[in-house]
Protein backbone atom coordinates (compact mmCIF):
# COMPACT_ATOMS: atom_id res chain seq x y z
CA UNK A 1 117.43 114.53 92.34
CA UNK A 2 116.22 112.37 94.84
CA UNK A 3 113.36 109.93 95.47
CA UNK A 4 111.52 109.71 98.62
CA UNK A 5 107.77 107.94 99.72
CA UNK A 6 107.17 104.30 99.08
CA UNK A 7 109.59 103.75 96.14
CA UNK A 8 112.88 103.82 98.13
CA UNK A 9 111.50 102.77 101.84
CA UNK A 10 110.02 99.76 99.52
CA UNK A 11 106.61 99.93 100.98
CA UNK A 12 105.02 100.60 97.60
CA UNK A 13 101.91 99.07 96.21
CA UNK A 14 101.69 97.50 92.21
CA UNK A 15 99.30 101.13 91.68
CA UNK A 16 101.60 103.72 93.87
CA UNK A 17 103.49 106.56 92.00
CA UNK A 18 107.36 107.77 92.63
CA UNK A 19 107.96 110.92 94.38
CA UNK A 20 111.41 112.94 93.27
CA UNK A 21 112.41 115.65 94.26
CA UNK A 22 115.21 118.26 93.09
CA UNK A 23 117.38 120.35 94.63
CA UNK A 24 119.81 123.47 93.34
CA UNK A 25 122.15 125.83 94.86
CA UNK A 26 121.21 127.46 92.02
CA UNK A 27 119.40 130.41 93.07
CA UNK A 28 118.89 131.57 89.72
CA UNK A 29 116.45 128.95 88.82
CA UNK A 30 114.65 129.28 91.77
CA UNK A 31 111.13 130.29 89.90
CA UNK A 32 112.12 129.06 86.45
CA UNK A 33 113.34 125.03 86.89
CA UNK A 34 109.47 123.86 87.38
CA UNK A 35 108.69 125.69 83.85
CA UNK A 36 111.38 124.21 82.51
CA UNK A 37 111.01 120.28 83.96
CA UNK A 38 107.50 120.57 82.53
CA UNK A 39 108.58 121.82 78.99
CA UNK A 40 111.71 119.50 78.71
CA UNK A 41 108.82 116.60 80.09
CA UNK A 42 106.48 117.72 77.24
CA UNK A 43 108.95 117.82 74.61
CA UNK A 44 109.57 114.35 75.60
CA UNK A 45 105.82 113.50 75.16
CA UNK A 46 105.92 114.94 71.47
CA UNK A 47 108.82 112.72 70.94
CA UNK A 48 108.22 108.92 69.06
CA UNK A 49 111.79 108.48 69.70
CA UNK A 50 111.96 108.71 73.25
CA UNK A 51 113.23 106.50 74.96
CA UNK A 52 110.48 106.51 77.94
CA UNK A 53 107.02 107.37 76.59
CA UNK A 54 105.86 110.58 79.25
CA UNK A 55 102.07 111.23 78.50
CA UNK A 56 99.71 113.53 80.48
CA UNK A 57 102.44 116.03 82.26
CA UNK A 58 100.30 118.98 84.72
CA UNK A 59 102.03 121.49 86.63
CA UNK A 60 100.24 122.51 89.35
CA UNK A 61 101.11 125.96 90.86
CA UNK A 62 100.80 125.28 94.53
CA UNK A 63 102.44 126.79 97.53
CA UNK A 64 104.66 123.48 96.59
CA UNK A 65 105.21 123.31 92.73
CA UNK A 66 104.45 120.04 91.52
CA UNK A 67 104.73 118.04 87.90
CA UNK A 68 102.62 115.14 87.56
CA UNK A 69 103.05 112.92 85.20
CA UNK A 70 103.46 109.54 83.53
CA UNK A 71 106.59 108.06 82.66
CA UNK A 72 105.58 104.07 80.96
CA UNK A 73 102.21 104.33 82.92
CA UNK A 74 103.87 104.89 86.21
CA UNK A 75 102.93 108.52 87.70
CA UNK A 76 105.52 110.64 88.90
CA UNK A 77 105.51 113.32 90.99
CA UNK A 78 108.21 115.94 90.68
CA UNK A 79 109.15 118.70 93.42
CA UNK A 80 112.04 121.09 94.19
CA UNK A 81 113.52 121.62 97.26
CA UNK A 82 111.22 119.85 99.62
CA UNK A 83 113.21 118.30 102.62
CA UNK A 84 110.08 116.94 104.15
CA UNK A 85 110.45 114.14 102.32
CA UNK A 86 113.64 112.93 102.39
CA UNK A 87 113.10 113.74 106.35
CA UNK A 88 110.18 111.36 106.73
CA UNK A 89 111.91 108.64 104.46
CA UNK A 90 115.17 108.75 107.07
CA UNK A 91 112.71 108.63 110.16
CA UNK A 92 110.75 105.15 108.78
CA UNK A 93 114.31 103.72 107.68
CA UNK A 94 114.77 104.23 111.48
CA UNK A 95 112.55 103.10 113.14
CA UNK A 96 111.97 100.07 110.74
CA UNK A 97 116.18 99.58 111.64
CA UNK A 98 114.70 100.27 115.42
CA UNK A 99 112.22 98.03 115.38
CA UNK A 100 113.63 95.15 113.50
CA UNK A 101 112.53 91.71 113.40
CA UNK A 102 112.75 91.26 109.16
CA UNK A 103 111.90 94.34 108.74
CA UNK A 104 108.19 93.57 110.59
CA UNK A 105 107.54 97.90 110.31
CA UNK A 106 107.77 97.67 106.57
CA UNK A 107 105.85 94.36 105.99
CA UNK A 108 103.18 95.42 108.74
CA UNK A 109 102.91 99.06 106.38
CA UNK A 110 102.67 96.90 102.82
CA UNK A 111 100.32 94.68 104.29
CA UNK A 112 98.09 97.53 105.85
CA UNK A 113 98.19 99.62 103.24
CA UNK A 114 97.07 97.43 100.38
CA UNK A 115 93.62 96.33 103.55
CA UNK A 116 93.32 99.97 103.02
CA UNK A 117 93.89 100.30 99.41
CA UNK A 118 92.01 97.45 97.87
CA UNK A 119 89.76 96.01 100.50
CA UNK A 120 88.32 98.97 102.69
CA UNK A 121 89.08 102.29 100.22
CA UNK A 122 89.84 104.45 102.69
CA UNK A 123 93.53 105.41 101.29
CA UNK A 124 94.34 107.80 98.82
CA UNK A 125 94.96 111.49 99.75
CA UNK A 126 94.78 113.14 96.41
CA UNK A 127 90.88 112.14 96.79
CA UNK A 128 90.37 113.50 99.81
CA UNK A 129 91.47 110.29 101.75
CA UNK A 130 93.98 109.32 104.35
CA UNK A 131 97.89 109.88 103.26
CA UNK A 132 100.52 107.15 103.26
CA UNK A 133 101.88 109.35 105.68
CA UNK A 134 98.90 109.14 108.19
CA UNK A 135 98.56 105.84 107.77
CA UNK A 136 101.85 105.08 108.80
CA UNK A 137 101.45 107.53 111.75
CA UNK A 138 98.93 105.27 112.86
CA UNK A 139 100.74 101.87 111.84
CA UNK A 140 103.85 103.30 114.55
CA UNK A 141 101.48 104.08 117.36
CA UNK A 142 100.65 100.65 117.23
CA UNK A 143 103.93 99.63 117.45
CA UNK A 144 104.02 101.98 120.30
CA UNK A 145 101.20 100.41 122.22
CA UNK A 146 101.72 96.63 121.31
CA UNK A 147 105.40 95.61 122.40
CA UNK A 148 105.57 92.29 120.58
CA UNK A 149 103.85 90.62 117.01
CA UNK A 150 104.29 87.65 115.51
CA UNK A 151 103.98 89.12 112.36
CA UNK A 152 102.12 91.49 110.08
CA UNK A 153 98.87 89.58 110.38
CA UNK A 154 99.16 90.45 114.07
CA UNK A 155 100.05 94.15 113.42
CA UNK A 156 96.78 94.37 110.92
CA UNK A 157 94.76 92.92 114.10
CA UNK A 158 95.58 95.18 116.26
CA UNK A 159 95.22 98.11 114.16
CA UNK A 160 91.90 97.18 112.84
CA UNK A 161 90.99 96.00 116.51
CA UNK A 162 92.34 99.44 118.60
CA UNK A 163 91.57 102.19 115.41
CA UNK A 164 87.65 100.38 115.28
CA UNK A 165 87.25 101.72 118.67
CA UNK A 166 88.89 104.84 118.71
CA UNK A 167 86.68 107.58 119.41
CA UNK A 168 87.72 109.88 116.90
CA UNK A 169 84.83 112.45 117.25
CA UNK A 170 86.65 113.95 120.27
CA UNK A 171 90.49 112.59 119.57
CA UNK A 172 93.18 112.46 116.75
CA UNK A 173 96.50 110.68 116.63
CA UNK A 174 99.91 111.58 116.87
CA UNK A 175 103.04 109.32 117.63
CA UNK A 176 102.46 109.94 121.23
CA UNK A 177 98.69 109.03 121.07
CA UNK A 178 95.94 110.34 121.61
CA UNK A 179 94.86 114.11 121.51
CA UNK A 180 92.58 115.94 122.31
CA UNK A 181 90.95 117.93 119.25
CA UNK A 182 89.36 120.97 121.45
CA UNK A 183 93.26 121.19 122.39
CA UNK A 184 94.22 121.74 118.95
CA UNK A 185 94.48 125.39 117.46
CA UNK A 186 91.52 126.61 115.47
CA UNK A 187 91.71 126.78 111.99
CA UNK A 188 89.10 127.50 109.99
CA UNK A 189 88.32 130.48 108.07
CA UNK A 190 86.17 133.67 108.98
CA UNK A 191 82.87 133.49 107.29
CA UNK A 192 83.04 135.57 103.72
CA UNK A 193 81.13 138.43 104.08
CA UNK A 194 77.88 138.49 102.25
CA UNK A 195 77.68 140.29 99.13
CA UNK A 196 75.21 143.04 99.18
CA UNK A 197 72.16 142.49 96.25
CA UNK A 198 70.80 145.14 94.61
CA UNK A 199 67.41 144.88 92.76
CA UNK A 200 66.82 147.20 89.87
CA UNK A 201 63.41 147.44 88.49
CA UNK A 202 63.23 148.15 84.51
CA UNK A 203 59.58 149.45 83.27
């Protein structure tokens, strides 16, 4: 089991949850493990003697299996086999090791992220927001145009200063700027077909 997001890069805010995530070379348990995480989880919630109270535990049957849950008020999230993670969480220790200066990536992301969290509201992907993981998409490009701060309160600055007049009707970000959305695949759905209606007179 391994922990990945904010937790262990130790850009987490007082409200952020802990992401784990398991692995197996057990093929075996392959479509069984999230079953049982979530019934060993709610034994644990039926359980005064336990020694961390769990409370509210969901599984929710995505294309990625998840357990949500709380563990002494703290959510965690629990997923199998996702690598993505653990990828991103290597890349940031990176580039934060890249970049340097007291760690200036990782204070520049805490800082940003709790503008975004408590002042502006615009964070917060499981309501439809931006992800941690855009948001620190954006916080590198800036490190990407800018070559020098003096600190965080610079890095929030310039974000707030270039992102403000970004034209994002026609653009979105990536690490290596801007790009063009009409260059972007197209993905929405076809149209569901209209249901016929049939009217049936009773006398």
């Amino acid at each position: 089991v391994f922990t990945f997001g904010s937790v262990p890069l130790k850009t987490y805010l007082p409200d952020g949850d802990i992401d784990l995530t398991a692995f197996s070379n057990n093929q075996n348990l392959k479509d069984t493990w999230a079953s049982e995480v979530r019934d060993t989880l709610e034994n644990e919630e039926k359980n005064v003697n336990a020694e961390f109270h769990v409370k509210e535990v969901q599984y929710i049957q995505a294309e990625v299996k998840l357990i949500k849950c709380l563990v002494e008020n703290i959510v965690v999230d629990i997923s199998f086999n996702q690598l993505g993670g653990l990828c991103t969480l290597c890349f940031l220790e990176e580039v934060d090791h890249l970049i340097n200066q007291n760690h200036l990536f990782k204070r520049s992301v805490i800082l940003i992220k709790a503008w975004c969290y408590y002042e502006s509201r615009i964070l917060g992907a499981h309501h439809g927001l931006i992800s941690t993981y855009a948001l620190e998409t954006l916080v590198l490009y800036i490190f990407h145009v800018y070559n020098t701060f003096a600190g965080p309160l610079e890095v929030l600055y310039r974000f707030l200063e270039f992102f403000s007049n970004f034209d994002w009707e026609n653009f979105c970000v990536s690490l290596w700027g801007p790009v063009n959305i009409t260059s972007l695949p197209d993905v929405t759905g076809n149209e569901p077909q209209r249901l016929c209606t049939y009217h049936i007179n009773i006398k």
